[in-house]
N, C-alpha and C. Protein backbone atom coordinates (compact mmCIF):
# COMPACT_ATOMS: atom_id res chain seq x y z
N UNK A 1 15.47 41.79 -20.52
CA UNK A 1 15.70 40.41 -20.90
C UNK A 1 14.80 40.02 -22.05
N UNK A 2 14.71 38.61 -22.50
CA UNK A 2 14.42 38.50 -23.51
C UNK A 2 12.60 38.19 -23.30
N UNK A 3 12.29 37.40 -21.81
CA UNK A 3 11.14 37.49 -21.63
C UNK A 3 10.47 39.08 -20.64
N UNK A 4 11.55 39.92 -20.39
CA UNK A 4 10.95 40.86 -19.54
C UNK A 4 10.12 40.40 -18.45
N UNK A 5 10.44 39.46 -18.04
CA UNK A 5 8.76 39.36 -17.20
C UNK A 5 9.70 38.77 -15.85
N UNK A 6 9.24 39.47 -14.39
CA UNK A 6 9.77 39.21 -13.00
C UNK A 6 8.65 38.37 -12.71
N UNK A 7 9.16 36.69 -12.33
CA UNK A 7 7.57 35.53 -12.09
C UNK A 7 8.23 35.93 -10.34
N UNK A 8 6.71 35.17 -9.87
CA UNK A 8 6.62 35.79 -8.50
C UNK A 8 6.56 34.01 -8.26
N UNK A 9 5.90 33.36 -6.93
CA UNK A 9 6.01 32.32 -6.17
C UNK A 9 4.81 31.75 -6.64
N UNK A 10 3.95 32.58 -6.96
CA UNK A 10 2.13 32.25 -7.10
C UNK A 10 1.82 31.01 -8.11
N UNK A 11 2.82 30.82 -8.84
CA UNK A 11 2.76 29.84 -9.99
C UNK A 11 3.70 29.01 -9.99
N UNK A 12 3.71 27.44 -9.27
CA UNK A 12 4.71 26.56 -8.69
C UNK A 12 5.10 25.97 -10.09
N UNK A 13 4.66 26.35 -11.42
CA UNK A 13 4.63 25.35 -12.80
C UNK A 13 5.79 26.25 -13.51
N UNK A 14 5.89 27.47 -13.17
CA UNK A 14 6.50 28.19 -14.27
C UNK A 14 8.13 27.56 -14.03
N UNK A 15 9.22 27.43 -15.44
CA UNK A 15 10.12 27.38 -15.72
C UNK A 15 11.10 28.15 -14.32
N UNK A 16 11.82 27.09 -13.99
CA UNK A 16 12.71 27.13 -13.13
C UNK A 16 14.08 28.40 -13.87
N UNK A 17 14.49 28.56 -15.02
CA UNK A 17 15.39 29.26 -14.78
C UNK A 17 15.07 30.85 -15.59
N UNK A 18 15.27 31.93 -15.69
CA UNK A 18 14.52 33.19 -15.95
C UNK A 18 14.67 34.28 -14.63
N UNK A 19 14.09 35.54 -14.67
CA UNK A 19 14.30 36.59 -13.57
C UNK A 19 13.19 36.01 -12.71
N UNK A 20 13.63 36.27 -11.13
CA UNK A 20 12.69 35.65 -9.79
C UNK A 20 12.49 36.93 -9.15
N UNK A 21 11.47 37.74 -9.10
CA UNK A 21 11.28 38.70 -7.91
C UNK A 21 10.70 37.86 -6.26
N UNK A 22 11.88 38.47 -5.42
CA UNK A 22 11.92 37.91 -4.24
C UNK A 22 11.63 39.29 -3.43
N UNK A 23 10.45 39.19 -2.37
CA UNK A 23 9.84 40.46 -1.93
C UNK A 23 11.30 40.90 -0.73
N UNK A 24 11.54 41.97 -1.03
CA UNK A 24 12.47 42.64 0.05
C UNK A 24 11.78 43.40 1.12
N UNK A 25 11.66 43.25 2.56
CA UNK A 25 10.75 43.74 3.74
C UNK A 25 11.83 44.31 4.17
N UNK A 26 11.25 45.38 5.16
CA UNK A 26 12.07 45.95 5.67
C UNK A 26 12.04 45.06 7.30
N UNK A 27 13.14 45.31 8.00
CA UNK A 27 13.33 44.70 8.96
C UNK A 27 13.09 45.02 9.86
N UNK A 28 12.41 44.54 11.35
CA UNK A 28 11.82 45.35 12.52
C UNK A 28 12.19 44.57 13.58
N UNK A 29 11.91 45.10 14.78
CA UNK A 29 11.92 44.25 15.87
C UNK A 29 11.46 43.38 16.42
N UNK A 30 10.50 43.43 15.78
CA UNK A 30 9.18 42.47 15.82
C UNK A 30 9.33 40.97 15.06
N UNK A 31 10.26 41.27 14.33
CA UNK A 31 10.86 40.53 12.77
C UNK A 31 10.41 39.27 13.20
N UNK A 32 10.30 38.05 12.53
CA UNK A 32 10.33 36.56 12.57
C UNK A 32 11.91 35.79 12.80
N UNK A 33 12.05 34.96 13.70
CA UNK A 33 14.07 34.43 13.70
C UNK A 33 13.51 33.01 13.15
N UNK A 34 14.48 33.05 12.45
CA UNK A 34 15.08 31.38 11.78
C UNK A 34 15.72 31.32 12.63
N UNK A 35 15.99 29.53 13.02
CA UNK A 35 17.54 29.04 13.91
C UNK A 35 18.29 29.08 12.53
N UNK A 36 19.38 29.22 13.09
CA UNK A 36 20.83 29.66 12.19
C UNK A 36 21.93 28.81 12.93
N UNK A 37 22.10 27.74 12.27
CA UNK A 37 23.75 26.91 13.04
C UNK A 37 23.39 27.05 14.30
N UNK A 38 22.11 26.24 15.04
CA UNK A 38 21.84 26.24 16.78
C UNK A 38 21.42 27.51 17.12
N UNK A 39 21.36 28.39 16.50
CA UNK A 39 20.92 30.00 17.63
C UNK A 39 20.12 30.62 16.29
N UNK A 40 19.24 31.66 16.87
CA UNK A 40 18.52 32.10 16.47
C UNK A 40 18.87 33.34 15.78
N UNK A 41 18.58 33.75 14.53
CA UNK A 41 19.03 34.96 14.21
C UNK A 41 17.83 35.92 13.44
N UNK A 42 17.76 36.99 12.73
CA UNK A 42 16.99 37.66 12.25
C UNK A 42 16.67 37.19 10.89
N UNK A 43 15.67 36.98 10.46
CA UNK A 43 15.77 36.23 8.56
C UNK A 43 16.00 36.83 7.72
N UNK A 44 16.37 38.39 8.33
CA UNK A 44 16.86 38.93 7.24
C UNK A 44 18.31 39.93 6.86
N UNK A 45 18.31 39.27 5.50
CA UNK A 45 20.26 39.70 5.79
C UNK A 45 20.55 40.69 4.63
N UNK A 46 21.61 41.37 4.85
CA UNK A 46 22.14 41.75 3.68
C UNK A 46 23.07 40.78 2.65
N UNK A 47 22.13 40.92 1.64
CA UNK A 47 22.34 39.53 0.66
C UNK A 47 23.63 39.89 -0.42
N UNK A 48 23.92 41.57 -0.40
CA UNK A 48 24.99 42.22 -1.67
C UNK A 48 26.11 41.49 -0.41
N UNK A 49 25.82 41.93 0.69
CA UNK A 49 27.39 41.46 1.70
C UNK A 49 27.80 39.79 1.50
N UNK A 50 26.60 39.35 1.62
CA UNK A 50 26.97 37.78 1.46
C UNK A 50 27.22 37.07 0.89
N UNK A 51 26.92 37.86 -0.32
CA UNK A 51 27.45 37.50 -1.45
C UNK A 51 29.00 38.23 -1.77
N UNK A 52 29.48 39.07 -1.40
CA UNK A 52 30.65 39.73 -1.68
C UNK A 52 31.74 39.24 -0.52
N UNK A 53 31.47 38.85 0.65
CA UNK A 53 32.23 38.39 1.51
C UNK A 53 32.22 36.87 1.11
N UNK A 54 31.46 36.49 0.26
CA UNK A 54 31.47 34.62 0.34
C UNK A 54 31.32 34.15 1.76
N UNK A 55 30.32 34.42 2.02
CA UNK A 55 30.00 33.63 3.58
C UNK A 55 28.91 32.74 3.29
N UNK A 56 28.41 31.81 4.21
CA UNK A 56 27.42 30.80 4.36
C UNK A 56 26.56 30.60 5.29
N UNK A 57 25.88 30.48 5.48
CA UNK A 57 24.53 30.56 6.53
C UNK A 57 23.74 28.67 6.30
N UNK A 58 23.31 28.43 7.27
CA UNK A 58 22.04 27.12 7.21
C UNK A 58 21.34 27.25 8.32
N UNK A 59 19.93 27.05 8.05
CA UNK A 59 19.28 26.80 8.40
C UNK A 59 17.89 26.11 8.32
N UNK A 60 16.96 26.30 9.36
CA UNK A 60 15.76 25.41 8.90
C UNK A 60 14.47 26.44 9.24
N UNK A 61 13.66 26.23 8.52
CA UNK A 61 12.10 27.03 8.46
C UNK A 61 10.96 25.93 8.94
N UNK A 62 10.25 26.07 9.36
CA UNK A 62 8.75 25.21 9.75
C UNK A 62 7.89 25.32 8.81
N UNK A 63 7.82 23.95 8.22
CA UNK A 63 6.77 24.10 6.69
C UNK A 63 5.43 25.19 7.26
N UNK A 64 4.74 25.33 8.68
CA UNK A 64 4.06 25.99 9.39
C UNK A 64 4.27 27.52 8.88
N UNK A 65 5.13 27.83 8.98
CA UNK A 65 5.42 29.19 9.15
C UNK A 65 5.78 29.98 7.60
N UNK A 66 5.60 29.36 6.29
CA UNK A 66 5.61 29.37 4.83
C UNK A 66 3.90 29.29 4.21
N UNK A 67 3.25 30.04 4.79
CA UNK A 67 1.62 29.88 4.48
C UNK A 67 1.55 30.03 2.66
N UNK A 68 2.41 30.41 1.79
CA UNK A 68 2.06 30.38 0.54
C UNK A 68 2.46 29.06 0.35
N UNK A 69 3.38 28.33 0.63
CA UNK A 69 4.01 26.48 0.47
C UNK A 69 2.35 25.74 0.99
N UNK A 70 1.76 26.26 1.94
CA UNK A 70 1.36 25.41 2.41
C UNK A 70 0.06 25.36 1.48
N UNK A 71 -0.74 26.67 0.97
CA UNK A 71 -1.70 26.69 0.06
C UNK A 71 -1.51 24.89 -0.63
N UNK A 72 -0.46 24.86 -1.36
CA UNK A 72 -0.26 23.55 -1.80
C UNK A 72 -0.03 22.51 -1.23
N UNK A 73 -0.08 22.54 -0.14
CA UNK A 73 -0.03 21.29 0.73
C UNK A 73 -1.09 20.74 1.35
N UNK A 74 -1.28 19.05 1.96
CA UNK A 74 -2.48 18.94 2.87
C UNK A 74 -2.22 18.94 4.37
N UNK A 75 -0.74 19.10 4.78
CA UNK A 75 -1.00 19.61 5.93
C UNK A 75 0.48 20.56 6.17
N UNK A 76 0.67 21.45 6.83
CA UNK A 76 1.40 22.14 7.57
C UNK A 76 2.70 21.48 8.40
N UNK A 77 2.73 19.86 8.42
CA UNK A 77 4.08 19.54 9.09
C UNK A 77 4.94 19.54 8.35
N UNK A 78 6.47 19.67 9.15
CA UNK A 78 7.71 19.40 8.20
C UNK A 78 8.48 20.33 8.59
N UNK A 79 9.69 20.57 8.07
CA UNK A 79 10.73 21.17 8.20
C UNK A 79 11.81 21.20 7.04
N UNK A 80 11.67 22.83 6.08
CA UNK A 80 12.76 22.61 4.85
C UNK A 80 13.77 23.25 5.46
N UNK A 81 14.90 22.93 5.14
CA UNK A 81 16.13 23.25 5.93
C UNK A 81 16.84 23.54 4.44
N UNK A 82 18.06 24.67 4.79
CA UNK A 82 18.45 25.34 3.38
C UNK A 82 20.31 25.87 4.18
N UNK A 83 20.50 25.88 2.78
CA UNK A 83 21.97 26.81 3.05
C UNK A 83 22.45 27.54 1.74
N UNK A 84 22.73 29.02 2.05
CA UNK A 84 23.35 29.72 1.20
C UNK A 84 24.20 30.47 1.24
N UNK A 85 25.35 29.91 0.11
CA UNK A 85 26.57 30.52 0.13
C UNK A 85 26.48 31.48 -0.75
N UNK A 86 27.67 32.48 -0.71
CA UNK A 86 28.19 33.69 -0.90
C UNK A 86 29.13 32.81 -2.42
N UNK A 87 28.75 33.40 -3.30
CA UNK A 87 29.39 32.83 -4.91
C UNK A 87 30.64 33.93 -5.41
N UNK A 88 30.44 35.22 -4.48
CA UNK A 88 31.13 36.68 -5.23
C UNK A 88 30.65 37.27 -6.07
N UNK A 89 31.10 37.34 -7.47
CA UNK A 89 30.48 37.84 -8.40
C UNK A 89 30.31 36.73 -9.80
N UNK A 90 29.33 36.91 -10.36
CA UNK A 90 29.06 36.09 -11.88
C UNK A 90 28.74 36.86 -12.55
N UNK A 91 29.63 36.91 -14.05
CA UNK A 91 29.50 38.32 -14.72
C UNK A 91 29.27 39.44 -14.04
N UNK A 92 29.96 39.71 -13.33
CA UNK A 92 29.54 41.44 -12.83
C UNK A 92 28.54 41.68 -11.62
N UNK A 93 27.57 40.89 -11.77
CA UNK A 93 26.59 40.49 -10.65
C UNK A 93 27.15 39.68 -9.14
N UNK A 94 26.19 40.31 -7.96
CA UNK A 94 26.73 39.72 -6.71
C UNK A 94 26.22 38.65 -7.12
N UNK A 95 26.19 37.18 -6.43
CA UNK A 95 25.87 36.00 -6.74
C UNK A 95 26.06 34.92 -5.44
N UNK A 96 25.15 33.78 -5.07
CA UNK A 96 24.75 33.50 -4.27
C UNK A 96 24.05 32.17 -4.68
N UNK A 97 24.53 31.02 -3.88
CA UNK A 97 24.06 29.83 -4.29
C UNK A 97 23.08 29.41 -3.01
N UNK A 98 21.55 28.64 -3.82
CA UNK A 98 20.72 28.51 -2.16
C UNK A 98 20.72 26.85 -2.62
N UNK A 99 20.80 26.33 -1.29
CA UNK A 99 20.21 24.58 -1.18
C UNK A 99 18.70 24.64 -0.61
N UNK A 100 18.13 23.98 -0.51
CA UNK A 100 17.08 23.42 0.16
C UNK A 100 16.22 22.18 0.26
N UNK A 101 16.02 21.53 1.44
CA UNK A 101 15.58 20.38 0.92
C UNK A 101 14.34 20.30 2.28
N UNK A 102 13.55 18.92 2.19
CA UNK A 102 12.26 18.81 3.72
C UNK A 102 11.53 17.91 2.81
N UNK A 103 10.41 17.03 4.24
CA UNK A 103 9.74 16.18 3.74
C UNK A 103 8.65 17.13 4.19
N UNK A 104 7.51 17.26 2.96
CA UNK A 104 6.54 17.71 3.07
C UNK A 104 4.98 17.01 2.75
N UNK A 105 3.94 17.17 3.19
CA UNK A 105 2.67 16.11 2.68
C UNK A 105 1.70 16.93 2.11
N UNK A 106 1.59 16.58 0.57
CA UNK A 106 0.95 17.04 -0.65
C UNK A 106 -0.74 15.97 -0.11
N UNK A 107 -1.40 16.28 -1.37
CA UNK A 107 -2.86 15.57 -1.44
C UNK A 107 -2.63 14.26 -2.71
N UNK A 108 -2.60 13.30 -2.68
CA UNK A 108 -2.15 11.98 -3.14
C UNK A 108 -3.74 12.25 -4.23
N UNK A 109 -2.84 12.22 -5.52
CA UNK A 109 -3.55 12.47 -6.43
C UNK A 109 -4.77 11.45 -6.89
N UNK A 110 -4.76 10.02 -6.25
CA UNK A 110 -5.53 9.15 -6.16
C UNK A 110 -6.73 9.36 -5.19
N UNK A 111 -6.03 9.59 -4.50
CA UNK A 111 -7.06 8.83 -2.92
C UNK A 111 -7.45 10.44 -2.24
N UNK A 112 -6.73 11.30 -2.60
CA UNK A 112 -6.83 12.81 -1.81
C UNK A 112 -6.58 12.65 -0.59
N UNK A 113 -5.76 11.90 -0.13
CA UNK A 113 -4.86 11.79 1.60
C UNK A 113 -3.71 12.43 1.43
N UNK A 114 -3.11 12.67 2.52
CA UNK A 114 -1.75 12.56 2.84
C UNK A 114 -1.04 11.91 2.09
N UNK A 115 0.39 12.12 1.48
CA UNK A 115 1.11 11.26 1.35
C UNK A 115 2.83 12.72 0.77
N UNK A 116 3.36 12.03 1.81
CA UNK A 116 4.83 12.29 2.16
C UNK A 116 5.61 12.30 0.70
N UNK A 117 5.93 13.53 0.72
CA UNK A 117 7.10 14.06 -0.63
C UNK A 117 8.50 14.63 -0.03
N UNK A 118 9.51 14.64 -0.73
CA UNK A 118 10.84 14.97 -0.30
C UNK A 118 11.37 15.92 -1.16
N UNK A 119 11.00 17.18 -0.77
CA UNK A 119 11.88 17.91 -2.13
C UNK A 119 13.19 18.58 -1.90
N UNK A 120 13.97 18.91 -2.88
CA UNK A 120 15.04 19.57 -2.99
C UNK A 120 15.34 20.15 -3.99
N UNK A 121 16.19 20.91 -3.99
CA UNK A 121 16.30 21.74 -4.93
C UNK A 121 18.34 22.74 -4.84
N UNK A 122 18.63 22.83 -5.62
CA UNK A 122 20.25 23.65 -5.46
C UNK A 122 19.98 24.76 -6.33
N UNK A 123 20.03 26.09 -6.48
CA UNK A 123 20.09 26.69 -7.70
C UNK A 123 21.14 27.83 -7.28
N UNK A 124 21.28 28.78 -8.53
CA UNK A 124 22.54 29.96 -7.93
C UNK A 124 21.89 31.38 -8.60
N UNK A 125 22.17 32.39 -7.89
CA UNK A 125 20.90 33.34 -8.14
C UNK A 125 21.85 34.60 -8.62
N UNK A 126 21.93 35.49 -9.27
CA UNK A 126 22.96 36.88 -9.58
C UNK A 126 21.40 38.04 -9.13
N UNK A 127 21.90 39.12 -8.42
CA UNK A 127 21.60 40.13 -8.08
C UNK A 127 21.15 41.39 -8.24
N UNK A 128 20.60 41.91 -8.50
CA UNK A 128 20.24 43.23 -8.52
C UNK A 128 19.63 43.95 -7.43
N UNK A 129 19.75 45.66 -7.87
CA UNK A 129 18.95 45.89 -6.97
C UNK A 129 17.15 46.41 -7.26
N UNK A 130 17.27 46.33 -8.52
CA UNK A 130 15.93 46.72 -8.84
C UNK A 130 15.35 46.15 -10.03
N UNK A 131 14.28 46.03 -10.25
CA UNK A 131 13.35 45.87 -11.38
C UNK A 131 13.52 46.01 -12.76
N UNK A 132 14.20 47.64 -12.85
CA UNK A 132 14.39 48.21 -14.25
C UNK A 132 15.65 47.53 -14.75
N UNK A 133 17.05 47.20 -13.16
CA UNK A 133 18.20 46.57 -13.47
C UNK A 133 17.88 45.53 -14.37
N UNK A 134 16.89 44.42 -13.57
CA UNK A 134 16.77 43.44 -13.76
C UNK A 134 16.35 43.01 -15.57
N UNK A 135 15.66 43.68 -15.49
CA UNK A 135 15.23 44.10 -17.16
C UNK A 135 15.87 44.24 -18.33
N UNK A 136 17.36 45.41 -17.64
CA UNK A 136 18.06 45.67 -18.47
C UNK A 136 19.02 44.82 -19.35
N UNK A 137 18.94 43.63 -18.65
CA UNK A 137 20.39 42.73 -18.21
C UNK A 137 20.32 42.46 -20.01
N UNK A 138 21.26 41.86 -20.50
CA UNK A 138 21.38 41.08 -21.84
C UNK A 138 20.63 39.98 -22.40
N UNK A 139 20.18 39.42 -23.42
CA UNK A 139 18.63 38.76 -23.02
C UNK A 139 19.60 37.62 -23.18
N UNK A 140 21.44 37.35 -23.78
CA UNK A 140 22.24 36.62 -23.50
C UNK A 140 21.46 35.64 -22.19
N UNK A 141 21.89 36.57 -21.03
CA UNK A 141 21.95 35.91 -19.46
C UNK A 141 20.27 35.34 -19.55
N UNK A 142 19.82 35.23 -20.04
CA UNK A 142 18.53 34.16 -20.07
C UNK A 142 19.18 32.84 -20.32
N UNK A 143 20.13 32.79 -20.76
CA UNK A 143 20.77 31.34 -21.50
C UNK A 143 21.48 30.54 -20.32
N UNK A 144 22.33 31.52 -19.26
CA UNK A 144 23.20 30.91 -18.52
C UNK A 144 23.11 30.01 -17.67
N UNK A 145 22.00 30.07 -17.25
CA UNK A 145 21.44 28.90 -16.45
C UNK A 145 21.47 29.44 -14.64
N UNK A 146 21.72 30.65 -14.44
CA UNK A 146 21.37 30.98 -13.44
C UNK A 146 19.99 32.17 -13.39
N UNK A 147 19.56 31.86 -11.78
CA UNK A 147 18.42 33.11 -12.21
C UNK A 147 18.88 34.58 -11.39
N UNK A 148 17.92 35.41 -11.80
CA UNK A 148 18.21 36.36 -11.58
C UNK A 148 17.19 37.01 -10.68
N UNK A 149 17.84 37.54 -9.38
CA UNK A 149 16.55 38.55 -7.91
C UNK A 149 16.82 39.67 -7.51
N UNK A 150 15.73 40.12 -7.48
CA UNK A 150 15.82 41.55 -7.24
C UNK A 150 16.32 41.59 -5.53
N UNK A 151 17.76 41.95 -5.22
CA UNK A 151 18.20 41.75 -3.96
C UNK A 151 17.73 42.96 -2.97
N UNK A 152 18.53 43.27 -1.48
CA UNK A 152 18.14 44.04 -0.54
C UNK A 152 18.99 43.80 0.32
N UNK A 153 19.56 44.86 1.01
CA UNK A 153 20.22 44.72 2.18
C UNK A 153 18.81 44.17 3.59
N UNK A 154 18.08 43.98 3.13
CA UNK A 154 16.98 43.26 4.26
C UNK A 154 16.44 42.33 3.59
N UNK A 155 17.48 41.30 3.03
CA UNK A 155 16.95 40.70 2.07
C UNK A 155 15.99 39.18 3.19
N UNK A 156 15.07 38.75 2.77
CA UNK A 156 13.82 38.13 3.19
C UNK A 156 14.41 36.77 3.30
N UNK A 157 14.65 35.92 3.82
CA UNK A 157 15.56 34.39 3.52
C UNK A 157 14.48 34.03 3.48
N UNK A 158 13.36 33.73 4.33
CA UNK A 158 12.00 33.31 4.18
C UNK A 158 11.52 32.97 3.26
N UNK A 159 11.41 33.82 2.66
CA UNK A 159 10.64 34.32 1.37
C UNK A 159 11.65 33.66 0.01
N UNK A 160 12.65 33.57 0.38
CA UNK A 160 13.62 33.21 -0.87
C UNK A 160 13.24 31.59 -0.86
N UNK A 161 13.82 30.77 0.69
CA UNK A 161 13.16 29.30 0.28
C UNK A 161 11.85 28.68 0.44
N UNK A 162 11.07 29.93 0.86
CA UNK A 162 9.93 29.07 0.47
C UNK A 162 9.10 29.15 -0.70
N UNK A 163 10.09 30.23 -1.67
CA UNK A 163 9.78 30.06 -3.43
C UNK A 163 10.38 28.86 -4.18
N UNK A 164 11.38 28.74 -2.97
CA UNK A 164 12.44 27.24 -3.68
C UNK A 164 11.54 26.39 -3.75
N UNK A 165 11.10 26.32 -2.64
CA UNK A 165 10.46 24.96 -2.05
C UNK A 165 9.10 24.59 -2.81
N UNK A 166 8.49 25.71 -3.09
CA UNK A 166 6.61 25.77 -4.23
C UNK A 166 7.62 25.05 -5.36
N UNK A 167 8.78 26.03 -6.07
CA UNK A 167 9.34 25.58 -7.71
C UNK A 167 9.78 23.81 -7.20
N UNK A 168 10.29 23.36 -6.51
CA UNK A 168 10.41 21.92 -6.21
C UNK A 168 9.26 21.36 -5.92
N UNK A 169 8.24 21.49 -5.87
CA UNK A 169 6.73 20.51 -5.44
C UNK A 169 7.02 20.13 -6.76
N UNK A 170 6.48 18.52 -6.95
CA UNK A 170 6.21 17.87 -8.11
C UNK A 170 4.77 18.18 -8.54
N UNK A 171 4.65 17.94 -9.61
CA UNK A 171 2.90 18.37 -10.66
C UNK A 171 1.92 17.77 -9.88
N UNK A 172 2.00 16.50 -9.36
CA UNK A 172 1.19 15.41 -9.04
C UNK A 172 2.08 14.36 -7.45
N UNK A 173 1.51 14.04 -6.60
CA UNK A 173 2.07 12.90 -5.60
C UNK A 173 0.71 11.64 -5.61
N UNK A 174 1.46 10.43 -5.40
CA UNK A 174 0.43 9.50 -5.16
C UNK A 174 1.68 8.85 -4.32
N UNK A 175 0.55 7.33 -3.42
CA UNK A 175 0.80 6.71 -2.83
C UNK A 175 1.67 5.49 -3.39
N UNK A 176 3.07 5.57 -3.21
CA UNK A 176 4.02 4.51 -4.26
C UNK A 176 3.22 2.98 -3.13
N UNK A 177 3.00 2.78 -2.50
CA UNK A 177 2.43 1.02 -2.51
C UNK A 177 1.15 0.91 -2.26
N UNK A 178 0.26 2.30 -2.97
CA UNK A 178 -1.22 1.73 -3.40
C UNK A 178 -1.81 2.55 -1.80
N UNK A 179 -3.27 2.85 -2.54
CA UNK A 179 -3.82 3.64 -1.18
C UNK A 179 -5.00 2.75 -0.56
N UNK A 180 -4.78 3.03 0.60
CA UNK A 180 -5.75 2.20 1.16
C UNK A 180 -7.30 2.56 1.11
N UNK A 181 -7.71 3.68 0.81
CA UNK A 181 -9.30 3.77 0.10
C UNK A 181 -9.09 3.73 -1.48
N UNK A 182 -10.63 4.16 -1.64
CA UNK A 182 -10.69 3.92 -3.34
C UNK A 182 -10.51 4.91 -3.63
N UNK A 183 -9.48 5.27 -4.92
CA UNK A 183 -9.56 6.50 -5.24
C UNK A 183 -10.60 7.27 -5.68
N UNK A 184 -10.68 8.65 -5.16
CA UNK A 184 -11.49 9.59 -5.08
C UNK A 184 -12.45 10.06 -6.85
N UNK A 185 -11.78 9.47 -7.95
CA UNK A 185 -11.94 9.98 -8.96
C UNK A 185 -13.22 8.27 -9.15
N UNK A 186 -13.04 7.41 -8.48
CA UNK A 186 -13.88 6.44 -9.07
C UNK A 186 -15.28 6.69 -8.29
N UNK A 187 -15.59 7.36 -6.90
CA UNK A 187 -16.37 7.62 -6.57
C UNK A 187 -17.57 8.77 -7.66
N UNK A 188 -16.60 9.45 -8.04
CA UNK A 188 -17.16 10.61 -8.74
C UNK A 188 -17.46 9.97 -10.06
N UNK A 189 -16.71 8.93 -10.48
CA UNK A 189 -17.23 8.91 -11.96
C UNK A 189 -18.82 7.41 -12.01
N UNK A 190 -18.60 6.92 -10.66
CA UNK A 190 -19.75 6.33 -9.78
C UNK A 190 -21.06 7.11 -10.04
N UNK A 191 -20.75 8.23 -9.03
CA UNK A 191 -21.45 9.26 -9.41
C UNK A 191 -22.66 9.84 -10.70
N UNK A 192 -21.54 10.23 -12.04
CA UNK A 192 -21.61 10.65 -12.78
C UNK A 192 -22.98 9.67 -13.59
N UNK A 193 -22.20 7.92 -13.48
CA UNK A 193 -23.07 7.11 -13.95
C UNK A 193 -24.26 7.35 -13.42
N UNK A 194 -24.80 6.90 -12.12
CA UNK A 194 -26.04 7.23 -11.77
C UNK A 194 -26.83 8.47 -12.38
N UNK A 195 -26.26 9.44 -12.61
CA UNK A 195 -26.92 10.82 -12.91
C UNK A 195 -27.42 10.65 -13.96
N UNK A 196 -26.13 9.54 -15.03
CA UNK A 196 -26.28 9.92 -16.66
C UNK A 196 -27.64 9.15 -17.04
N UNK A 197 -28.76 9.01 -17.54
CA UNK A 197 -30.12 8.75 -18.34
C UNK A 197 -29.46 7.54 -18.64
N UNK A 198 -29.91 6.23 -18.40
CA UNK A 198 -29.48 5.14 -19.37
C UNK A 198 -30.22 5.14 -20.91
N UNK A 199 -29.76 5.14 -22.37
CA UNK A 199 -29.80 5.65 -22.93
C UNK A 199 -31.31 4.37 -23.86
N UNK A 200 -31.00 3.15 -23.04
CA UNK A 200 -31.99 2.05 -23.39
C UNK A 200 -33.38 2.18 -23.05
N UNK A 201 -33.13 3.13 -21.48
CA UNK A 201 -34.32 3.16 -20.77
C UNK A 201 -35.16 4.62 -21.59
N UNK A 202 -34.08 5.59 -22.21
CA UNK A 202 -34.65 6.62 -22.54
C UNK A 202 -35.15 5.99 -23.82
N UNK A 203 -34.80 5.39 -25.11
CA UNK A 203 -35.04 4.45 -26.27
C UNK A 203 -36.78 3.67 -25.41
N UNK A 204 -36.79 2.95 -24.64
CA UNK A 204 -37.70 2.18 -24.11
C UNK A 204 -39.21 3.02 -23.93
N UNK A 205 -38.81 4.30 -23.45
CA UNK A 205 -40.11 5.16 -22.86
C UNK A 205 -40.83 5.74 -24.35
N UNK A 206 -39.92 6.06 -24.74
CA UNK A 206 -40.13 6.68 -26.05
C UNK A 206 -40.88 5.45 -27.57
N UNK A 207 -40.67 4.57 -27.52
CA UNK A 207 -41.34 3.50 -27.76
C UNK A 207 -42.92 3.12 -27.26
N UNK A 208 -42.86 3.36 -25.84
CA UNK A 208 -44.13 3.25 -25.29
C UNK A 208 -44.88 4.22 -25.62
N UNK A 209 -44.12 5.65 -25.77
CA UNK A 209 -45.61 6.45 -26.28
C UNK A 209 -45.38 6.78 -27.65
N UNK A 210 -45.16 6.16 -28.11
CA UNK A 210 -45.64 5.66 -29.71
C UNK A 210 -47.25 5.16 -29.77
């Protein structure tokens, strides 16, 4: 492609459309279940099938159970709930549309509390199965407006929306009707004053030992 470069989850700022490496695990017994439409299923699917059969899946994840989402968060409650359909093929590629949406609580850029965000997000993803594929593609398909993942028949659902969910956090949250302490930045610049030398008193001393 034209940027070569597979962005991972670690950087919630980078440009929403471009190649997404989504980690493919292998699947065990031990595995983690999402509820799936009321019942519980394995989180991980074969994503070339689901996309080639056009089928659909929804479900919901526990902001709890997404420990890289939560790095950015101030607390662990919530619930993002997602659904992804089966698209067939786009240009040649399997293809696969994900929703996701949940109220989650960021650090309120004022006050550093709690305060309740709603994100969502729709995007549509084309397939591969590897790295070098992914690379190869036309630096065209940078333009199209879909992105592009390195897929797996054990493909990770986990792992897919809770990259959705980091790329949907907004830059900044504050409290829309005002926070009830003082914000945290006036304490510090409180602070700062006390520390700084008043510049009259330093003028004043310096006078005296003249």
């Amino acid at each position: 492609t034209a940027s070569g470069r597979l962005r991972t989850c670690s950087d919630p700022q980078y440009p929403r459309r471009g190649l997404r490496h989504l980690r493919a695990e292998e699947i065990s017994a031990a595995g983690k279940t999402l509820r799936i439409k009321g019942r519980k299923m394995t989180q991980y699917v074969d994503i070339f099938e689901l996309c080639k059969r056009e089928e659909g899946l929804e479900g919901e994840v526990p902001v709890k159970d997404l420990p890289q989402l939560c790095t950015f968060l101030a607390t662990d409650r919530g619930v993002i709930k997602f659904a992804a359909s089966g698209e067939g093929e786009i240009r040649g590629l399997p293809a696969a549309t994900l929703s996701m949406e949940g109220d989650v609580d960021m650090f309120c850029a004022r006050c550093n509390k709690p305060v309740t965000v709603h994100i969502e997000s729709e995007a549509v993803f084309r397939f591969v199965k590897t790295e070098a594929e992914a690379n190869a593609l036309p630096i065209e398909d940078d333009e199209e407006g879909e992105d592009v993942a390195v897929g797996s028949r054990h493909f990770d659902l986990e792992d897919w929306v809770e990259e959705e969910a980091i790329l949907s956090l907004p830059r900044m949250a504050v409290h829309e009707d005002g926070c009830e302490e003082k914000p945290v930045w006036e304490d510090e610049s409180e602070a700062e004053e006390e520390k700084r030398p008043n510049p009259f008193a330093v003028l004043a001393g310096l006078k005296t030992h003249e």
